[in-house]
N, C-alpha and C. Protein backbone atom coordinates (compact mmCIF):
# COMPACT_ATOMS: atom_id res chain seq x y z
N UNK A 1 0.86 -1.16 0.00
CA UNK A 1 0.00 0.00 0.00
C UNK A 1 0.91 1.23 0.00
N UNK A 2 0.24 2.22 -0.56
CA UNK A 2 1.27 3.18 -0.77
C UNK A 2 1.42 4.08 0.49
N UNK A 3 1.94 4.91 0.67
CA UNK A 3 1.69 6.33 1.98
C UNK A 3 0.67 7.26 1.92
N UNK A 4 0.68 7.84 0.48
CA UNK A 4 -0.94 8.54 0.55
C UNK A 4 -1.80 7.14 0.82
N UNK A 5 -2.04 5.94 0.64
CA UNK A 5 -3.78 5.39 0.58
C UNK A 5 -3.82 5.50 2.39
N UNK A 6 -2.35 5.05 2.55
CA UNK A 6 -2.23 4.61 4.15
C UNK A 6 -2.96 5.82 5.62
N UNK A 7 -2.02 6.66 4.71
CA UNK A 7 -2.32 8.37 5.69
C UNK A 7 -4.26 8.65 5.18
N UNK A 8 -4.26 8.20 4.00
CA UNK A 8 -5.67 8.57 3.66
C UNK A 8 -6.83 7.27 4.68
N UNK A 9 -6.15 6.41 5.03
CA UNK A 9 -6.83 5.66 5.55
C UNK A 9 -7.45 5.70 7.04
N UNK A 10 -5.90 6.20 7.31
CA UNK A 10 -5.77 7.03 8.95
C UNK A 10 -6.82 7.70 8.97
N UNK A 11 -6.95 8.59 8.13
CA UNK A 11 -7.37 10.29 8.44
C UNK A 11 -8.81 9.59 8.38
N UNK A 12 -9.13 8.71 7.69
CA UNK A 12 -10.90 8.51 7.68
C UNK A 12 -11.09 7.53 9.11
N UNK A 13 -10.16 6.77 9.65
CA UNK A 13 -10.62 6.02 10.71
C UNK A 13 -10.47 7.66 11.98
N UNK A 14 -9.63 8.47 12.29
CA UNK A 14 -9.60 9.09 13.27
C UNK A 14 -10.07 10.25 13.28
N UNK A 15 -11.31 10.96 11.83
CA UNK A 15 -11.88 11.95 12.13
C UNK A 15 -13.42 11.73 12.68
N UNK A 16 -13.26 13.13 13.35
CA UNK A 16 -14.72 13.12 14.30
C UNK A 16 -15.62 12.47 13.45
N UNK A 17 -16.10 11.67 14.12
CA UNK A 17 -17.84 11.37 13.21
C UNK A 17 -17.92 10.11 12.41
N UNK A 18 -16.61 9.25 12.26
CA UNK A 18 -16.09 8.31 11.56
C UNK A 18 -16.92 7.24 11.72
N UNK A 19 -17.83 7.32 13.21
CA UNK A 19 -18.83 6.38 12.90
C UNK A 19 -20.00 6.06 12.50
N UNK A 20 -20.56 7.44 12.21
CA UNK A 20 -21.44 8.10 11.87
C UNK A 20 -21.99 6.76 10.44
N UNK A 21 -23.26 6.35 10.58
CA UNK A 21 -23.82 5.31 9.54
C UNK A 21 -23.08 3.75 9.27
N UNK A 22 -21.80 3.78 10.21
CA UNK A 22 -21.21 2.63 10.61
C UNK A 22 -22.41 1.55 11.04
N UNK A 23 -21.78 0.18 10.35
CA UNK A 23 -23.08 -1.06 11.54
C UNK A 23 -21.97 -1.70 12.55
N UNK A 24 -22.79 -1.69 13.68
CA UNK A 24 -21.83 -2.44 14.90
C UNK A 24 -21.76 -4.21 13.94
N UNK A 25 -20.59 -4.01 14.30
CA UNK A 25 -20.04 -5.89 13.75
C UNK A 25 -20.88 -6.76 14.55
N UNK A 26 -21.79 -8.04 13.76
CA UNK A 26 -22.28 -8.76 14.51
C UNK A 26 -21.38 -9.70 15.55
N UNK A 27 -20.34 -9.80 15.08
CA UNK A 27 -19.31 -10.61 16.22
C UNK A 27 -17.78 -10.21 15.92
N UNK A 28 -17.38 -10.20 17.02
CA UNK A 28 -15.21 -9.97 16.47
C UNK A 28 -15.15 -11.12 17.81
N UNK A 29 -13.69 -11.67 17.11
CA UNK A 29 -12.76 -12.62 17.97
C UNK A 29 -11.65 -11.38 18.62
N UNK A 30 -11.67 -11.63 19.50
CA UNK A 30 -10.48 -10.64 20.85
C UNK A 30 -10.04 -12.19 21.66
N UNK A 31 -9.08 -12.33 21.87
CA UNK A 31 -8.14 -13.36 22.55
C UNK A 31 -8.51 -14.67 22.17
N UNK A 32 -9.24 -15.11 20.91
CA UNK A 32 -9.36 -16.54 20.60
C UNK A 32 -10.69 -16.78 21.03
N UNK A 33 -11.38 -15.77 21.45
CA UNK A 33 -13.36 -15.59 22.05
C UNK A 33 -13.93 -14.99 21.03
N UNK A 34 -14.98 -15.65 20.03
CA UNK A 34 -16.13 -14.74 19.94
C UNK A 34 -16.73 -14.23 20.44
N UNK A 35 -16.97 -12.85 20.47
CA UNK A 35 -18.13 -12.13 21.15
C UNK A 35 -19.35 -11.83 20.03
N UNK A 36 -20.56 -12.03 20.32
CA UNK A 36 -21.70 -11.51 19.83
C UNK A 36 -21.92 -10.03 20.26
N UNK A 37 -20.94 -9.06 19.40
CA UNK A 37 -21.09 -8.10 19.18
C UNK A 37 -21.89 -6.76 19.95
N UNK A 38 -22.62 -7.23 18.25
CA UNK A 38 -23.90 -6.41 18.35
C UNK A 38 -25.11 -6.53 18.88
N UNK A 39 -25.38 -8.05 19.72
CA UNK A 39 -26.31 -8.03 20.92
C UNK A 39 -26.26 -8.00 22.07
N UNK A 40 -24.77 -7.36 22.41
CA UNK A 40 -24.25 -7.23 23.65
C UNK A 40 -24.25 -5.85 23.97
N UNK A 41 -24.16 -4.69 22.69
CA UNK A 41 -24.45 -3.61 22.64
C UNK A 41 -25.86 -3.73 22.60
N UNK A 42 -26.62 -4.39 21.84
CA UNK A 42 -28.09 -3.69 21.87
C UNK A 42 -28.82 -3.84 23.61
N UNK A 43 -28.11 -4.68 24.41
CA UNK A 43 -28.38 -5.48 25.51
C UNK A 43 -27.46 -4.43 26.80
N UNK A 44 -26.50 -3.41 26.15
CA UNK A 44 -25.77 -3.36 27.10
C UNK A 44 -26.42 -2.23 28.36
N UNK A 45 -27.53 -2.10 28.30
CA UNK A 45 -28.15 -1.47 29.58
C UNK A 45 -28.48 -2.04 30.48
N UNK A 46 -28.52 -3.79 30.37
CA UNK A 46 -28.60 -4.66 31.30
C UNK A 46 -27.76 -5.15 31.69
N UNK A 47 -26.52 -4.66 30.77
CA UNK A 47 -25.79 -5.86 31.54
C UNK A 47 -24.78 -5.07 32.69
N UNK A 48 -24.12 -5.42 33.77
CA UNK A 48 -23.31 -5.05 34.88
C UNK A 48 -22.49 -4.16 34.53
N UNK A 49 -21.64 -3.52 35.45
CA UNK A 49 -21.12 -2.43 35.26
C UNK A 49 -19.49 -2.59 34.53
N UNK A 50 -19.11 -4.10 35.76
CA UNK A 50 -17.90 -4.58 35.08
C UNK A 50 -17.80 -5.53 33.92
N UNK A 51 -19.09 -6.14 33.47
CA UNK A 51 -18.71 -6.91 32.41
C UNK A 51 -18.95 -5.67 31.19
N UNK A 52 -19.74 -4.67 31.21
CA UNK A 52 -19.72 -3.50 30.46
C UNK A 52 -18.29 -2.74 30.43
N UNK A 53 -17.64 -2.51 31.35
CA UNK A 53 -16.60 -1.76 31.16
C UNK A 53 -15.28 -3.30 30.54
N UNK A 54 -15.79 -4.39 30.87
CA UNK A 54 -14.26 -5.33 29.94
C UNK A 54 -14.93 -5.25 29.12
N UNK A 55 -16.01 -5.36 28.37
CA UNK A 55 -16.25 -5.21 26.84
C UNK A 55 -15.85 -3.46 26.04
N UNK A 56 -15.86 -2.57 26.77
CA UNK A 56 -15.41 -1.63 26.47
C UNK A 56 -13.68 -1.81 26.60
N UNK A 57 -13.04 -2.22 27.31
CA UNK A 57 -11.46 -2.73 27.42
C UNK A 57 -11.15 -3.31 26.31
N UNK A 58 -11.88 -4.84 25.75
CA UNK A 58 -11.70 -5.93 24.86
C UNK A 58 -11.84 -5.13 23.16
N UNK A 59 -12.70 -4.55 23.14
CA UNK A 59 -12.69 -3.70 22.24
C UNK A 59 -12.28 -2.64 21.68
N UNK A 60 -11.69 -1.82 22.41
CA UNK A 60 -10.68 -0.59 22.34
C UNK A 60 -9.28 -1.07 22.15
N UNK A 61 -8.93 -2.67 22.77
CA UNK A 61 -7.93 -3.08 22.44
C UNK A 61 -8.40 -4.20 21.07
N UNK A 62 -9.00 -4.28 20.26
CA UNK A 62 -9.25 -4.73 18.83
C UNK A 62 -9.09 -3.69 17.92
N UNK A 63 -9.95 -2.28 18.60
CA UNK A 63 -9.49 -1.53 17.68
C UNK A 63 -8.49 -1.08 17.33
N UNK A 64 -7.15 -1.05 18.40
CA UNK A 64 -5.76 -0.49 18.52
C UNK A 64 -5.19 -1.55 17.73
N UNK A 65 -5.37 -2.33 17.79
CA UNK A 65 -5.13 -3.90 17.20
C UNK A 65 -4.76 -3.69 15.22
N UNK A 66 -6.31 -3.43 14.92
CA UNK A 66 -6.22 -3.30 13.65
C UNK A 66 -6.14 -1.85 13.37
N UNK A 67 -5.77 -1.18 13.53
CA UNK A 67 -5.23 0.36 13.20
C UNK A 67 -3.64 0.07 13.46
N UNK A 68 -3.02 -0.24 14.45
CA UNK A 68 -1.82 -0.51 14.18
C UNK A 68 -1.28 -1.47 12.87
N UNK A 69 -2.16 -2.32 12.37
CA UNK A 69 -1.94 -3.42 11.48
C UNK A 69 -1.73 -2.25 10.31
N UNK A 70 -2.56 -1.29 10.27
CA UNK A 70 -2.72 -0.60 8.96
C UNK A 70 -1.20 0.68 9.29
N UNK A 71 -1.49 1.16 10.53
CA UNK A 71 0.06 2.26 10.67
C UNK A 71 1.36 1.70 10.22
N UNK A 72 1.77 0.51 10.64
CA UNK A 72 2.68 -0.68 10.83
C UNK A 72 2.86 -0.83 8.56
N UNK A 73 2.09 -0.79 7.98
CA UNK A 73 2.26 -1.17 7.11
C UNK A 73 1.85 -2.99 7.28
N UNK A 74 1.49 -3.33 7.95
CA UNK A 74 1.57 -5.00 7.90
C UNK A 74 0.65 -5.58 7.11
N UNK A 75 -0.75 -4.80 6.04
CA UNK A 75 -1.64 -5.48 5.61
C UNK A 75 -1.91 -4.47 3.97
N UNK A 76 -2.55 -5.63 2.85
CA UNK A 76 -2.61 -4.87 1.74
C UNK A 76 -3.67 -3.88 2.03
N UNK A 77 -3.58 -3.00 0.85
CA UNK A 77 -4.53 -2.21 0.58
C UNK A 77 -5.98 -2.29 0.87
N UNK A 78 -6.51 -3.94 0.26
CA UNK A 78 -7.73 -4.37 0.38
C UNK A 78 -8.14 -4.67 1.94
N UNK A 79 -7.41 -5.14 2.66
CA UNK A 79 -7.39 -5.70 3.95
C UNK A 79 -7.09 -4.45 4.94
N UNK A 80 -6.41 -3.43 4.25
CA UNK A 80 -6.77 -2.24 5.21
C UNK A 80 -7.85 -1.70 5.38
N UNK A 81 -8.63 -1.76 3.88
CA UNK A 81 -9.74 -1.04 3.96
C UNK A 81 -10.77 -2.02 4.58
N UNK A 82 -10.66 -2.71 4.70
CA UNK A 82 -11.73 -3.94 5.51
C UNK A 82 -11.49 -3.45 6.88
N UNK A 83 -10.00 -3.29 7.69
CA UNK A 83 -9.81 -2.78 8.68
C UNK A 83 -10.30 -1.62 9.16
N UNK A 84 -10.35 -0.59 8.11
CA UNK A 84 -10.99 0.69 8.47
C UNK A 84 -12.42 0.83 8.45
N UNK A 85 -13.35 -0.02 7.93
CA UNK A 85 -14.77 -0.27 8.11
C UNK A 85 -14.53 -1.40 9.33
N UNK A 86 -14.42 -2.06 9.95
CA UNK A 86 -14.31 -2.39 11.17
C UNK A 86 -14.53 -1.50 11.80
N UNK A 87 -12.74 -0.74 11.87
CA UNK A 87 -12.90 0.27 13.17
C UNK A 87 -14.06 0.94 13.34
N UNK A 88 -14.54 1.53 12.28
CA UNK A 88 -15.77 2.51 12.60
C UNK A 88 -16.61 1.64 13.47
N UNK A 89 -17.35 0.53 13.05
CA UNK A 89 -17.98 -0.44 13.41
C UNK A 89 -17.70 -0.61 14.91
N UNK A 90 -16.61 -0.49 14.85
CA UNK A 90 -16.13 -0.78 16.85
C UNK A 90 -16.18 0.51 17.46
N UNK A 91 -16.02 1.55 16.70
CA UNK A 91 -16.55 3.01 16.68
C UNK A 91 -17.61 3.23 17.40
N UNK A 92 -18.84 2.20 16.92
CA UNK A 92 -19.99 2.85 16.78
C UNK A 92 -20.38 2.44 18.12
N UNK A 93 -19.86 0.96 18.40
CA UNK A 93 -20.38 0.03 19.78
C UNK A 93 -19.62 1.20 20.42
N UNK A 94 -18.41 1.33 20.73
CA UNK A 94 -17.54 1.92 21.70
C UNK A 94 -19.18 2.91 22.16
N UNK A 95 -19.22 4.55 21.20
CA UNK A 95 -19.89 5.06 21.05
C UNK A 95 -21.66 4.80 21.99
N UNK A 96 -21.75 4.30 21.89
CA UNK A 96 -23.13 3.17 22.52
C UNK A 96 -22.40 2.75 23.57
N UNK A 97 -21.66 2.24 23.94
CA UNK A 97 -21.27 1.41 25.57
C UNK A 97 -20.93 2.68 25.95
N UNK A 98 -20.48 4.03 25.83
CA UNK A 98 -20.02 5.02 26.38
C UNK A 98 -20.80 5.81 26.96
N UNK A 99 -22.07 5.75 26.10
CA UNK A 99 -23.21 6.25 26.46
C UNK A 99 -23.90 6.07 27.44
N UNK A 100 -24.01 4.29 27.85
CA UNK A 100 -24.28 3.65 28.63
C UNK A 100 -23.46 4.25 29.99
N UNK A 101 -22.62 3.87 30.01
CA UNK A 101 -21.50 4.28 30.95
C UNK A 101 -21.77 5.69 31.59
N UNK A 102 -21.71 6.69 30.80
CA UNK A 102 -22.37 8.69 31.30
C UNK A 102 -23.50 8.06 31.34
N UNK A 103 -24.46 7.48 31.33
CA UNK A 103 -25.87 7.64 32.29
C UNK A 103 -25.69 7.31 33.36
N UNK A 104 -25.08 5.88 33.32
CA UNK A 104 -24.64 5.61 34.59
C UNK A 104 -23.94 5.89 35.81
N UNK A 105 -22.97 6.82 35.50
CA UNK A 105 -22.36 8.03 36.09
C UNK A 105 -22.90 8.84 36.42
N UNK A 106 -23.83 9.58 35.62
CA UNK A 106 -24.86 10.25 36.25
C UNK A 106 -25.79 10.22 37.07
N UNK A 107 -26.49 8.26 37.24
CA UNK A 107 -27.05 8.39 37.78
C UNK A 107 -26.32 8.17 39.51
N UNK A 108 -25.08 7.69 39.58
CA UNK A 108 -24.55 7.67 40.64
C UNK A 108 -24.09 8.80 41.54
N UNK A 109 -23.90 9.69 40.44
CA UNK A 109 -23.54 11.01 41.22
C UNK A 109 -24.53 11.86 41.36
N UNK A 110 -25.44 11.08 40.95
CA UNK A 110 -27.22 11.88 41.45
C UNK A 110 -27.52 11.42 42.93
N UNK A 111 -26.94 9.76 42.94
CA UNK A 111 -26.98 9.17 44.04
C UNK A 111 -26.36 9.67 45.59
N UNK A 112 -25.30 10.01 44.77
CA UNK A 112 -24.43 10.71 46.08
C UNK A 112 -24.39 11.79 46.53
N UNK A 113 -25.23 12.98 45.83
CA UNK A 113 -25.28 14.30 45.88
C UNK A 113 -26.86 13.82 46.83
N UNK A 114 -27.69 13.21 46.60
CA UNK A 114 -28.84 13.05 47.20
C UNK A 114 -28.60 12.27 48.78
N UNK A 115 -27.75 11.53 48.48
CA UNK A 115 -27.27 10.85 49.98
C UNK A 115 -26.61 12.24 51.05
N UNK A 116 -25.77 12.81 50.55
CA UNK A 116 -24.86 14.33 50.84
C UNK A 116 -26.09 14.92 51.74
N UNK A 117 -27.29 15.44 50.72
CA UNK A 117 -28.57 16.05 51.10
C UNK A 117 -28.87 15.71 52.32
N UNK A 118 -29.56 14.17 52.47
CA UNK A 118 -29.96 13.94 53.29
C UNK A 118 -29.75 13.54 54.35
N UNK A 119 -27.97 13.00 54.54
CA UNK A 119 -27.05 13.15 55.94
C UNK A 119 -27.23 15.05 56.28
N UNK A 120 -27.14 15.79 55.03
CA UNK A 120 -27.31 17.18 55.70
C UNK A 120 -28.76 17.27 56.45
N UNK A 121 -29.65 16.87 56.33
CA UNK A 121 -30.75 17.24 56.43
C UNK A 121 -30.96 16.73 57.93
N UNK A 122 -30.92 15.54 57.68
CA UNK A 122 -30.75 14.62 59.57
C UNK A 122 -29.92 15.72 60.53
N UNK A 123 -28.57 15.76 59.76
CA UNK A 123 -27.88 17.10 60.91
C UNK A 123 -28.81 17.98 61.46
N UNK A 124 -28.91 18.65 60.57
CA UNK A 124 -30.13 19.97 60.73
C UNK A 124 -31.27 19.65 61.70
N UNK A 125 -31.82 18.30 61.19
CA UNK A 125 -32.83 18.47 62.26
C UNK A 125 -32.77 18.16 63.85
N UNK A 126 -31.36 17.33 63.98
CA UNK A 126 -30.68 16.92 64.79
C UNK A 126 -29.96 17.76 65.66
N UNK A 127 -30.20 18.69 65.27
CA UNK A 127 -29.43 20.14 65.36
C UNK A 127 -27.92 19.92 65.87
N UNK A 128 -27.02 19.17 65.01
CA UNK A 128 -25.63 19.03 64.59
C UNK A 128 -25.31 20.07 63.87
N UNK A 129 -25.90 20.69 62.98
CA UNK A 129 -25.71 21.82 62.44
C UNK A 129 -26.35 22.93 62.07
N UNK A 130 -26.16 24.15 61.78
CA UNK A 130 -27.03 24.95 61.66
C UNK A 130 -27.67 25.00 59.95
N UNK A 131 -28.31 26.11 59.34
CA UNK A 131 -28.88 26.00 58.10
C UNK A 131 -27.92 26.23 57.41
N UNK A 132 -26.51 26.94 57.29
CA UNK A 132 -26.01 27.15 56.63
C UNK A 132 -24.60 25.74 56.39
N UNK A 133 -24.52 24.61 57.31
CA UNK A 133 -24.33 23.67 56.80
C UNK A 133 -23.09 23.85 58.25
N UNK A 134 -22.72 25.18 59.02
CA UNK A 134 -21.77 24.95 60.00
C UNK A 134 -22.05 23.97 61.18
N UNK A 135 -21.20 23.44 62.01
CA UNK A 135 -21.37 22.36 62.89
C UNK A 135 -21.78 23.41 64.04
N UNK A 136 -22.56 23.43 64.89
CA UNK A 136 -22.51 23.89 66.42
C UNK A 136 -21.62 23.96 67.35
């Protein structure tokens, strides 16, 4: 492959938006495992926090995977460009599990700002502290 297709290949896997009309891959192999993909993303609001964040791990390291294959020079032309419709594709899940992830963050630090509240509130009425949040 030449250096322009290569750099041209780059530039389309790492600009903003690259995943934009991408389809999540129905399955990729990461360490000799199939994963079912794209029903693990369509699923991933159910599933746990840590098997959500190693599928976000397993996948960020596939994508580094085959983008290095293409930086490296190690694959033809045709097989890069197969690589670079991937990435997007892992793009798009990433994109979607990330999403997942900031709600979930949000809703925890909704959690803890509301817990905060209402240890303040017990004080107060407890009269541990006054209204403005000082101790007595």
């Amino acid at each position: 492959m030449r250096e322009q297709e290569r750099r041209a290949l780059l530039d389309r896997i790492d600009r903003e938006g690259a995943s934009v009309g991408a389809t999540v891959p129905e399955s990729i192999e990461i360490d000799g495992e199939t994963l079912p993909l794209a029903d693990l993303v369509r699923r991933a609001e159910h599933l746990d926090a840590d098997r959500r964040t190693d599928l976000r791990t397993r996948v960020r390291r596939e994508r580094t995977r085959l983008r290095e294959a293409i930086v490296e020079d190690r694959v033809d032309h045709e097989t890069a460009e197969r690589y670079a419709d991937r990435i997007a594709g892992l793009d798009r899940a990433l994109a979607h599990l990330d999403v997942e992830s900031d709600i979930e963050a949000a809703a925890t630090a909704a959690e803890q700002a509301d817990r905060k509240r209402w240890r303040s509130f017990v004080k107060r009425v407890r009269g541990d502290e006054d209204a403005d949040g000082r101790a007595r």
